[in-house]
Protein backbone atom coordinates (compact mmCIF):
# COMPACT_ATOMS: atom_id res chain seq x y z
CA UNK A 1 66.53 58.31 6.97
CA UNK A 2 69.47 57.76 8.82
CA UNK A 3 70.96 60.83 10.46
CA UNK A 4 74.81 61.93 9.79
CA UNK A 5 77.14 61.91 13.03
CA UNK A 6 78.36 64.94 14.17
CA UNK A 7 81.80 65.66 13.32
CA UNK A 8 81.94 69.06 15.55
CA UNK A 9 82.78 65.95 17.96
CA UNK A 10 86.59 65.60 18.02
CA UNK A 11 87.72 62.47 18.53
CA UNK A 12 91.59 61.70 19.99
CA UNK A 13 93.88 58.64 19.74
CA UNK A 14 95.17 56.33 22.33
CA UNK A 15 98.63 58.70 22.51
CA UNK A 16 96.77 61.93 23.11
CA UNK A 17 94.57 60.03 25.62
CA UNK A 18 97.61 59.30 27.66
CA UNK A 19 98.91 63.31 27.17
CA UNK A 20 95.49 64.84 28.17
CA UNK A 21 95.16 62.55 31.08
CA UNK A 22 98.93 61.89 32.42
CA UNK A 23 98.40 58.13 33.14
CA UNK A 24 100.37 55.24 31.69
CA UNK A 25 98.51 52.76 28.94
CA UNK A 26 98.08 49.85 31.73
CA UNK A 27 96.46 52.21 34.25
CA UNK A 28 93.96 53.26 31.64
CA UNK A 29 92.85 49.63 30.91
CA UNK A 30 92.90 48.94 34.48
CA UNK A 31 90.28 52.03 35.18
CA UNK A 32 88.22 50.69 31.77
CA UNK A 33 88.11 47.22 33.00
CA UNK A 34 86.55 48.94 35.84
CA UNK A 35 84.10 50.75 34.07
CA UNK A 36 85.86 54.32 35.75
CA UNK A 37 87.19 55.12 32.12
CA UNK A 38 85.09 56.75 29.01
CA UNK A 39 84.67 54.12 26.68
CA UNK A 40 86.57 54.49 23.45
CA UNK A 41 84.89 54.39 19.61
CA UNK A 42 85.82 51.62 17.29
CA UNK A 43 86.05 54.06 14.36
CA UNK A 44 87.36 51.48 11.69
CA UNK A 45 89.99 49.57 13.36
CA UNK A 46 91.15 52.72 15.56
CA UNK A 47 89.86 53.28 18.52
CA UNK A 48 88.94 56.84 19.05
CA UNK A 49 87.93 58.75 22.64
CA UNK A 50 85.48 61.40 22.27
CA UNK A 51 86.95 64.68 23.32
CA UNK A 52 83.98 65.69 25.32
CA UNK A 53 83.99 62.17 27.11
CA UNK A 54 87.69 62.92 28.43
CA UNK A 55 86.81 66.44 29.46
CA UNK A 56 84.18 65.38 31.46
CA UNK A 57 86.53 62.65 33.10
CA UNK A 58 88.48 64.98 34.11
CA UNK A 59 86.52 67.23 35.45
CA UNK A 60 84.39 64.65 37.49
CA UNK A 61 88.25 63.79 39.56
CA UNK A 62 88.48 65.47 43.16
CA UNK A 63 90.76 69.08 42.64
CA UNK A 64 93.66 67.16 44.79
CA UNK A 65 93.71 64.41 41.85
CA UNK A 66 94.13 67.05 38.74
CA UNK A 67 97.56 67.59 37.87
């Protein structure tokens, strides 16, 4: 028996990625080609960044960093 996902997990686009985090697209693939990025979800053909996963980026920058 296979066990559902949870969907209390909210899951953002590409666009909201680049609100929440205030870096440009390029800089994003340049810090995922570095593994310094979360990961996003291939959710169909979308790819999807788990909420939590940003939040936790975020978080884990020096204060001086945070905008």
């Amino acid at each position: 028996m296979s066990q559902a996902p949870d969907v209390s997990i909210g899951f953002v686009r590409l666009t909201e990625v680049l609100r929440r985090v205030g870096l440009s697209k390029p800089k994003i693939y340049r810090l995922l080609r570095e593994d310094s990025f979360p990961r996003p979800r291939k959710v169909g053909r979308a790819s999807l960044w788990r909420s939590d996963d940003l939040d936790a980026w975020i978080r884990s920058l020096p204060r001086d960093e945070v905008r």
